[in-house]
N, C-alpha and C. Protein backbone atom coordinates (compact mmCIF):
# COMPACT_ATOMS: atom_id res chain seq x y z
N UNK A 1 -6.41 63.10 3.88
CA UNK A 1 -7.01 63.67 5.07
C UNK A 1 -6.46 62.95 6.29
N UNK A 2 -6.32 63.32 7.24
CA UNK A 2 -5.37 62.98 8.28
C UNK A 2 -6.94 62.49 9.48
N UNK A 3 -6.52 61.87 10.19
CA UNK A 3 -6.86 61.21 11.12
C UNK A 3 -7.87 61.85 12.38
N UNK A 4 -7.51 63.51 12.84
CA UNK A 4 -7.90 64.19 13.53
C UNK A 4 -9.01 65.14 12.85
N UNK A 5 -9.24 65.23 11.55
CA UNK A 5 -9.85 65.73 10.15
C UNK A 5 -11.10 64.41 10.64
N UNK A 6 -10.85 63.23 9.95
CA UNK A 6 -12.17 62.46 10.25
C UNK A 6 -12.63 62.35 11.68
N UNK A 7 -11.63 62.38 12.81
CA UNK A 7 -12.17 62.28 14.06
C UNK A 7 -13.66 63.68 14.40
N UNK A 8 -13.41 64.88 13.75
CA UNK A 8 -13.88 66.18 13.74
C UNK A 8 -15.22 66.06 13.25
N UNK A 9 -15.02 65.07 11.82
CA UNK A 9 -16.23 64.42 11.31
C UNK A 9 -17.33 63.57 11.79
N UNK A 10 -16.62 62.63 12.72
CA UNK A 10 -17.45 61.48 13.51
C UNK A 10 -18.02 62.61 14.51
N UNK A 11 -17.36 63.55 15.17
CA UNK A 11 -18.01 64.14 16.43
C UNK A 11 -19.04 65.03 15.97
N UNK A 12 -18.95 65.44 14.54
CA UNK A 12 -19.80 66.17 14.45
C UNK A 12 -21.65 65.21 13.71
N UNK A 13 -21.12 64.35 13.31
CA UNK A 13 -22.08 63.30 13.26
C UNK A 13 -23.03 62.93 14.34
N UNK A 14 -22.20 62.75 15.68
CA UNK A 14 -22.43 62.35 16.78
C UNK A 14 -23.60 63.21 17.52
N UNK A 15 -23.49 64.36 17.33
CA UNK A 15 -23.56 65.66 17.50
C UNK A 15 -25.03 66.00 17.12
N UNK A 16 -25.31 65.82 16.27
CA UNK A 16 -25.88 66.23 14.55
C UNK A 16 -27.30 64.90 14.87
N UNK A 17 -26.85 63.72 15.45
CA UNK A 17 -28.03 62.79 15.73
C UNK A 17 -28.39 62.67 17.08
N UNK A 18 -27.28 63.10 17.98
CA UNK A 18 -28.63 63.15 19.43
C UNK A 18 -29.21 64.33 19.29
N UNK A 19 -28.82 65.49 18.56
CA UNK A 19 -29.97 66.59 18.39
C UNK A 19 -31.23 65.74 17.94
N UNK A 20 -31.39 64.88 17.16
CA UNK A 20 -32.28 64.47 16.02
C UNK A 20 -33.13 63.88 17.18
N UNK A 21 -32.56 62.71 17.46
CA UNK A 21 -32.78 62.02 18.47
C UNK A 21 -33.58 62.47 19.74
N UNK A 22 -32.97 63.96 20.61
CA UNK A 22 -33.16 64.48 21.29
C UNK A 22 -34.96 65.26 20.62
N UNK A 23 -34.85 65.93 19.33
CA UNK A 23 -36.29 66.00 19.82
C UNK A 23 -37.43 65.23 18.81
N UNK A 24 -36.61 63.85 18.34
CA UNK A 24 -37.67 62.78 17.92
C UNK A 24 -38.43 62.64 20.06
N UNK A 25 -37.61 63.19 20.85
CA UNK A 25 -38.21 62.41 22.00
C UNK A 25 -39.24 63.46 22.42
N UNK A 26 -38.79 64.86 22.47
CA UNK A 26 -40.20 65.54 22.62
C UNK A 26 -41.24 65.53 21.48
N UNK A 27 -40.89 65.86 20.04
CA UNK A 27 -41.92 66.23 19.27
C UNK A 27 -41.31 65.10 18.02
N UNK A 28 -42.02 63.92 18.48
CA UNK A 28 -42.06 62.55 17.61
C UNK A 28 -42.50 63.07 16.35
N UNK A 29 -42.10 62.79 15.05
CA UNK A 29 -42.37 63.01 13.79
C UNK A 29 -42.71 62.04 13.50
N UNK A 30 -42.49 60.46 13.56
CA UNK A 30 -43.30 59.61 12.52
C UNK A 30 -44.65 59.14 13.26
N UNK A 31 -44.69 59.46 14.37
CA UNK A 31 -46.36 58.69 15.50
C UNK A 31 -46.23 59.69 16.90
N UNK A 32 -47.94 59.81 16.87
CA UNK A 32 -48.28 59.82 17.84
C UNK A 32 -48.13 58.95 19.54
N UNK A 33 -48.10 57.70 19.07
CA UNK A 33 -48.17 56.85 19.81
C UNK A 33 -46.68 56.74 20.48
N UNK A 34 -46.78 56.79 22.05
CA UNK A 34 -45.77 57.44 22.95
C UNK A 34 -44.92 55.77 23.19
N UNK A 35 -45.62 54.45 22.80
CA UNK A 35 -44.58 53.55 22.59
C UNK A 35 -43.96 53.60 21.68
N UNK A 36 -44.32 54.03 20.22
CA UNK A 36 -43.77 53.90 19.04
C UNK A 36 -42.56 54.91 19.06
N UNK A 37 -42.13 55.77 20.01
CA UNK A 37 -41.24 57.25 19.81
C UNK A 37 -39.97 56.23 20.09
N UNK A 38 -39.10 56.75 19.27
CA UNK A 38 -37.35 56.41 18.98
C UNK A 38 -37.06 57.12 19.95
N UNK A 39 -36.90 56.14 21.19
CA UNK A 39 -36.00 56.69 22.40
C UNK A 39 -34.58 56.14 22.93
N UNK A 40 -34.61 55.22 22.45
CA UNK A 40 -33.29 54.34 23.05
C UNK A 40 -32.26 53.77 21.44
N UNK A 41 -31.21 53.77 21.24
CA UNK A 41 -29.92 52.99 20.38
C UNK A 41 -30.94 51.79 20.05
N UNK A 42 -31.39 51.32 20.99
CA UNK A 42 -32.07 49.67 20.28
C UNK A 42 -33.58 50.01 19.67
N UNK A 43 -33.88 50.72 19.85
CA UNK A 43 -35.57 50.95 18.86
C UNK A 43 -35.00 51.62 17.72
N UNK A 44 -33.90 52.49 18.07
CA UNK A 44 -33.08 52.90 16.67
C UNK A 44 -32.95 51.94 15.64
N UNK A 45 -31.89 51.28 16.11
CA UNK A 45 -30.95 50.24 15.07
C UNK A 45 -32.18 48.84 14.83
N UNK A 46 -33.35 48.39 16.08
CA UNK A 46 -34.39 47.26 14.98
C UNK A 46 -34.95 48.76 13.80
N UNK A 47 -35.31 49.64 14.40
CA UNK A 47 -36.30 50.60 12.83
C UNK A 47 -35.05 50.82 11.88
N UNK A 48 -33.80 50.47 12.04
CA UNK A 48 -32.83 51.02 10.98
C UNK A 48 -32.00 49.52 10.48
N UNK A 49 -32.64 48.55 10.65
CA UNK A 49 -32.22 47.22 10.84
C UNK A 49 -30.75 47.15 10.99
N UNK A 50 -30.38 47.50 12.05
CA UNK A 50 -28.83 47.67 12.06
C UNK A 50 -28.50 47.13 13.66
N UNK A 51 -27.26 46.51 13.80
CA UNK A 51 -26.83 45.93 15.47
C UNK A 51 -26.85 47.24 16.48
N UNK A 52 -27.23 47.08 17.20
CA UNK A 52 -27.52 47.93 18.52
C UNK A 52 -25.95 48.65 18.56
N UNK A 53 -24.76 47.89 18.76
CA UNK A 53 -23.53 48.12 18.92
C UNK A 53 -23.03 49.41 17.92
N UNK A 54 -23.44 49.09 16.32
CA UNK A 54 -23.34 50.04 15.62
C UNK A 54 -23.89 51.21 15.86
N UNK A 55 -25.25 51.14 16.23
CA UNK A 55 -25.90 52.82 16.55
C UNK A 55 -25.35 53.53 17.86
N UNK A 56 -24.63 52.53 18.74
CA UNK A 56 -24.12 53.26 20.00
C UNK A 56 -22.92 53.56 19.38
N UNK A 57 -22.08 52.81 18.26
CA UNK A 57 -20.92 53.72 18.18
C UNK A 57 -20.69 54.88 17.46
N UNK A 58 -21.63 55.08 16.67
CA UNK A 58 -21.68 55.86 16.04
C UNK A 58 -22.41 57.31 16.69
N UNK A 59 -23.59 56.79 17.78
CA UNK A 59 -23.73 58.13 18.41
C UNK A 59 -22.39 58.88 19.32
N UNK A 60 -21.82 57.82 19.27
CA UNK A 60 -20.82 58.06 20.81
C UNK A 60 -18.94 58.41 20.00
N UNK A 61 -19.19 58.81 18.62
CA UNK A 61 -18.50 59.12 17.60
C UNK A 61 -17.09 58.03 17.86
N UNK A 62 -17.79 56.51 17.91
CA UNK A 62 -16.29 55.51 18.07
C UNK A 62 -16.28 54.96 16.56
N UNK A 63 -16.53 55.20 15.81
CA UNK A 63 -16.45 54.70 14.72
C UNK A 63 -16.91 55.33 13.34
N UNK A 64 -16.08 55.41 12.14
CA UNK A 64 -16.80 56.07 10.69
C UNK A 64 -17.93 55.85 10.69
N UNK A 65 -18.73 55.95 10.11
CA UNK A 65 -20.30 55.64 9.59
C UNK A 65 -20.23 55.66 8.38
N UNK A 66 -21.03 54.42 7.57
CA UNK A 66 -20.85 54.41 6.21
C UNK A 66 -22.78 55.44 6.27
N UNK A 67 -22.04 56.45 4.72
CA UNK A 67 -23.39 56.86 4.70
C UNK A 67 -25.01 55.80 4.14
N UNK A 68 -24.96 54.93 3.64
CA UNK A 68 -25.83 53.70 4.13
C UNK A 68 -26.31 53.85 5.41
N UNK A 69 -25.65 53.50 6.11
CA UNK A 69 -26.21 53.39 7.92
C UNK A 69 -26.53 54.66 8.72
N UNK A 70 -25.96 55.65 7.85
CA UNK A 70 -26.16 57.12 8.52
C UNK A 70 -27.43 57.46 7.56
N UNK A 71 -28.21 57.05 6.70
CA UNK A 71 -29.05 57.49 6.14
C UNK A 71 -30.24 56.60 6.86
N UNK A 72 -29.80 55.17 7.11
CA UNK A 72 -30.99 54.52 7.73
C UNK A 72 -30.94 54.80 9.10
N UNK A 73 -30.02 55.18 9.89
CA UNK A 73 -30.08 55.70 11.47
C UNK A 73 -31.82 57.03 11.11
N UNK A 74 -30.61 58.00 10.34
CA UNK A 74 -31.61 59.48 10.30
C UNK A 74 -33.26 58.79 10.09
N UNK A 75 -33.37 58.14 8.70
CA UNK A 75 -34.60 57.82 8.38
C UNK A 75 -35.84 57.16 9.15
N UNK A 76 -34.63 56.62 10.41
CA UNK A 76 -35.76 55.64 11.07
C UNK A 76 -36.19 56.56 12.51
N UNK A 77 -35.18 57.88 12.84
CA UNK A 77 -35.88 59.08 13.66
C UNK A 77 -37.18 59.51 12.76
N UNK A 78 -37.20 59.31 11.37
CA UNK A 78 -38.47 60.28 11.06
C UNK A 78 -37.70 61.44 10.47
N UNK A 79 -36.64 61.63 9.91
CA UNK A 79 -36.01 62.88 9.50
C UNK A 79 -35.30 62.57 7.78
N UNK A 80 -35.60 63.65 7.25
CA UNK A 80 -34.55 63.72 5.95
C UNK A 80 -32.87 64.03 6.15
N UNK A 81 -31.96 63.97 5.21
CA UNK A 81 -31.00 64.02 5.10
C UNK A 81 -31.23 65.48 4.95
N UNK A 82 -31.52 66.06 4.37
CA UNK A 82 -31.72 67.73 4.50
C UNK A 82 -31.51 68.16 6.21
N UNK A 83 -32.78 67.76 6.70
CA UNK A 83 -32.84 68.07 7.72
C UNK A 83 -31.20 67.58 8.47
N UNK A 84 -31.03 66.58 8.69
CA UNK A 84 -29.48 66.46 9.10
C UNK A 84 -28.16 67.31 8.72
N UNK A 85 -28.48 67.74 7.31
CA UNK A 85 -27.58 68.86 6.98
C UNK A 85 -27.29 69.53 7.59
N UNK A 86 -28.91 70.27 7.69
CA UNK A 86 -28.92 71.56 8.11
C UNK A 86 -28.37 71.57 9.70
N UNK A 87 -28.19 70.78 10.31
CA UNK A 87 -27.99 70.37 12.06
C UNK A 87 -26.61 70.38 11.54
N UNK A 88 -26.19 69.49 10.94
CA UNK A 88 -24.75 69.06 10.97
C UNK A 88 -23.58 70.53 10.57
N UNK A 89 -24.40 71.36 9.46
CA UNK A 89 -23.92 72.67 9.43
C UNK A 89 -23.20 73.51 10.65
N UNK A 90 -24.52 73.37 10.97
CA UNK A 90 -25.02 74.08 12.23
C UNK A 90 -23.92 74.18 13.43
N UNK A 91 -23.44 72.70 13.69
CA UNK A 91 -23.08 72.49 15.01
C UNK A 91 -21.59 72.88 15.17
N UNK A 92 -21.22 73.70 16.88
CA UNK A 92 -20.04 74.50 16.57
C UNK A 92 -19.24 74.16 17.08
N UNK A 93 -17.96 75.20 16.78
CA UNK A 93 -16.92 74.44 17.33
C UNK A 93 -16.36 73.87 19.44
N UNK A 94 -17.27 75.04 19.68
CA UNK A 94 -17.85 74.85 21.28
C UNK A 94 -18.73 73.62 21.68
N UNK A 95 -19.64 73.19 20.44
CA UNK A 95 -20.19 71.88 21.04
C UNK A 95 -19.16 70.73 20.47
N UNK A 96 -18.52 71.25 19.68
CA UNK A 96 -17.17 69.46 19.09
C UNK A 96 -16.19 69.77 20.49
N UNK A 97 -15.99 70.72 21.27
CA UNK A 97 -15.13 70.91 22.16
C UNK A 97 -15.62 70.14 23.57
N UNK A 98 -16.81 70.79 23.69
CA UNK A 98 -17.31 70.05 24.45
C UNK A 98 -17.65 68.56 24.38
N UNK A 99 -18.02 68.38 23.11
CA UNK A 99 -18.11 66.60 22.99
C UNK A 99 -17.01 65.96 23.69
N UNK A 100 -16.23 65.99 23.12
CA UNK A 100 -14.57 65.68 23.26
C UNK A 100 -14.40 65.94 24.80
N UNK A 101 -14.39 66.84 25.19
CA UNK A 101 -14.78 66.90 27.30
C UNK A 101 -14.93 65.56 27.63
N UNK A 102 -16.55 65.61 27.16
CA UNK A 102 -17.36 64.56 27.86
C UNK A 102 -16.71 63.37 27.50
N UNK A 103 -16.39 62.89 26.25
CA UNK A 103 -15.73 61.42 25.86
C UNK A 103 -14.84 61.19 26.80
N UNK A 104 -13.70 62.22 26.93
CA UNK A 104 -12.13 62.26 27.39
C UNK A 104 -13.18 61.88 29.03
N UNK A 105 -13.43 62.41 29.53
CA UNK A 105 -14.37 62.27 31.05
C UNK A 105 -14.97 61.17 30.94
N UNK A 106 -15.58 60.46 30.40
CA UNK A 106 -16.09 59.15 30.31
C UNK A 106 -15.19 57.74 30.38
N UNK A 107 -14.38 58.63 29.72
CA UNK A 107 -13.48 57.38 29.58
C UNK A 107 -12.62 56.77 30.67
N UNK A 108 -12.34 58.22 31.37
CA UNK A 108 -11.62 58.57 32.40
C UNK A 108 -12.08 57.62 33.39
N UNK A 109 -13.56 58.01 33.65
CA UNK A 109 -14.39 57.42 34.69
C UNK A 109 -14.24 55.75 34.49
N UNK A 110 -14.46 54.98 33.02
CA UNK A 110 -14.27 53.65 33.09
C UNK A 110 -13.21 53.09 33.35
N UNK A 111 -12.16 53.86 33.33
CA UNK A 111 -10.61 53.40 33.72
C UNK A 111 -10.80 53.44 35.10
N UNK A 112 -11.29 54.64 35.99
CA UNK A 112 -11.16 54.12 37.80
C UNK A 112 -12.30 53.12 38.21
């Protein structure tokens, strides 16, 4: 598998968990309680016991994800691997296009 094959993979990963992410923040699945809601990379990675650095690279598709860490990222939103499937299916080739925008633009911006 060539290089641009796994890159396709990471973005769609990327993809696939700020959805998750996005509505652990409106409609919290594991608590009620509006401190306890998975809002930020660092309440992520302490509930997924994992370095802060890892959950930002992996949302921000800079790095593979071993599925280990992609199972404890999902688990600690409050979500099954099913449920991630079904997102990761899901997501098209207009939002991997657009990902890729925004990175290429981000990056852009830290270089000026």
């Amino acid at each position: 598998m060539d290089k641009t094959y796994h890159n396709h993979i990471q973005i769609k990963v990327a993809i696939t968990l700020k959805k998750l992410l996005s509505e652990n923040k409106t409609h919290p699945v594991n608590t009620n309680d509006e401190k306890e809601v998975l809002k930020s990379y660092e309440k992520i990675a302490i509930a997924a016991d994992l370095r802060k650095a890892t959950v930002n690279d992996i949302f921000n598709a800079n790095t593979k994800s071993r599925i280990i860490t992609l199972i404890a990222i999902v688990e600690a939103l409050g979500f099954s691997m099913n449920v991630f499937g079904e997102i990761y299916g899901a997501v098209t080739e207009k939002e991997i296009a657009d990902f890729q925008l925004f990175k290429k633009n981000k990056e852009k911006q830290k270089r000026n």
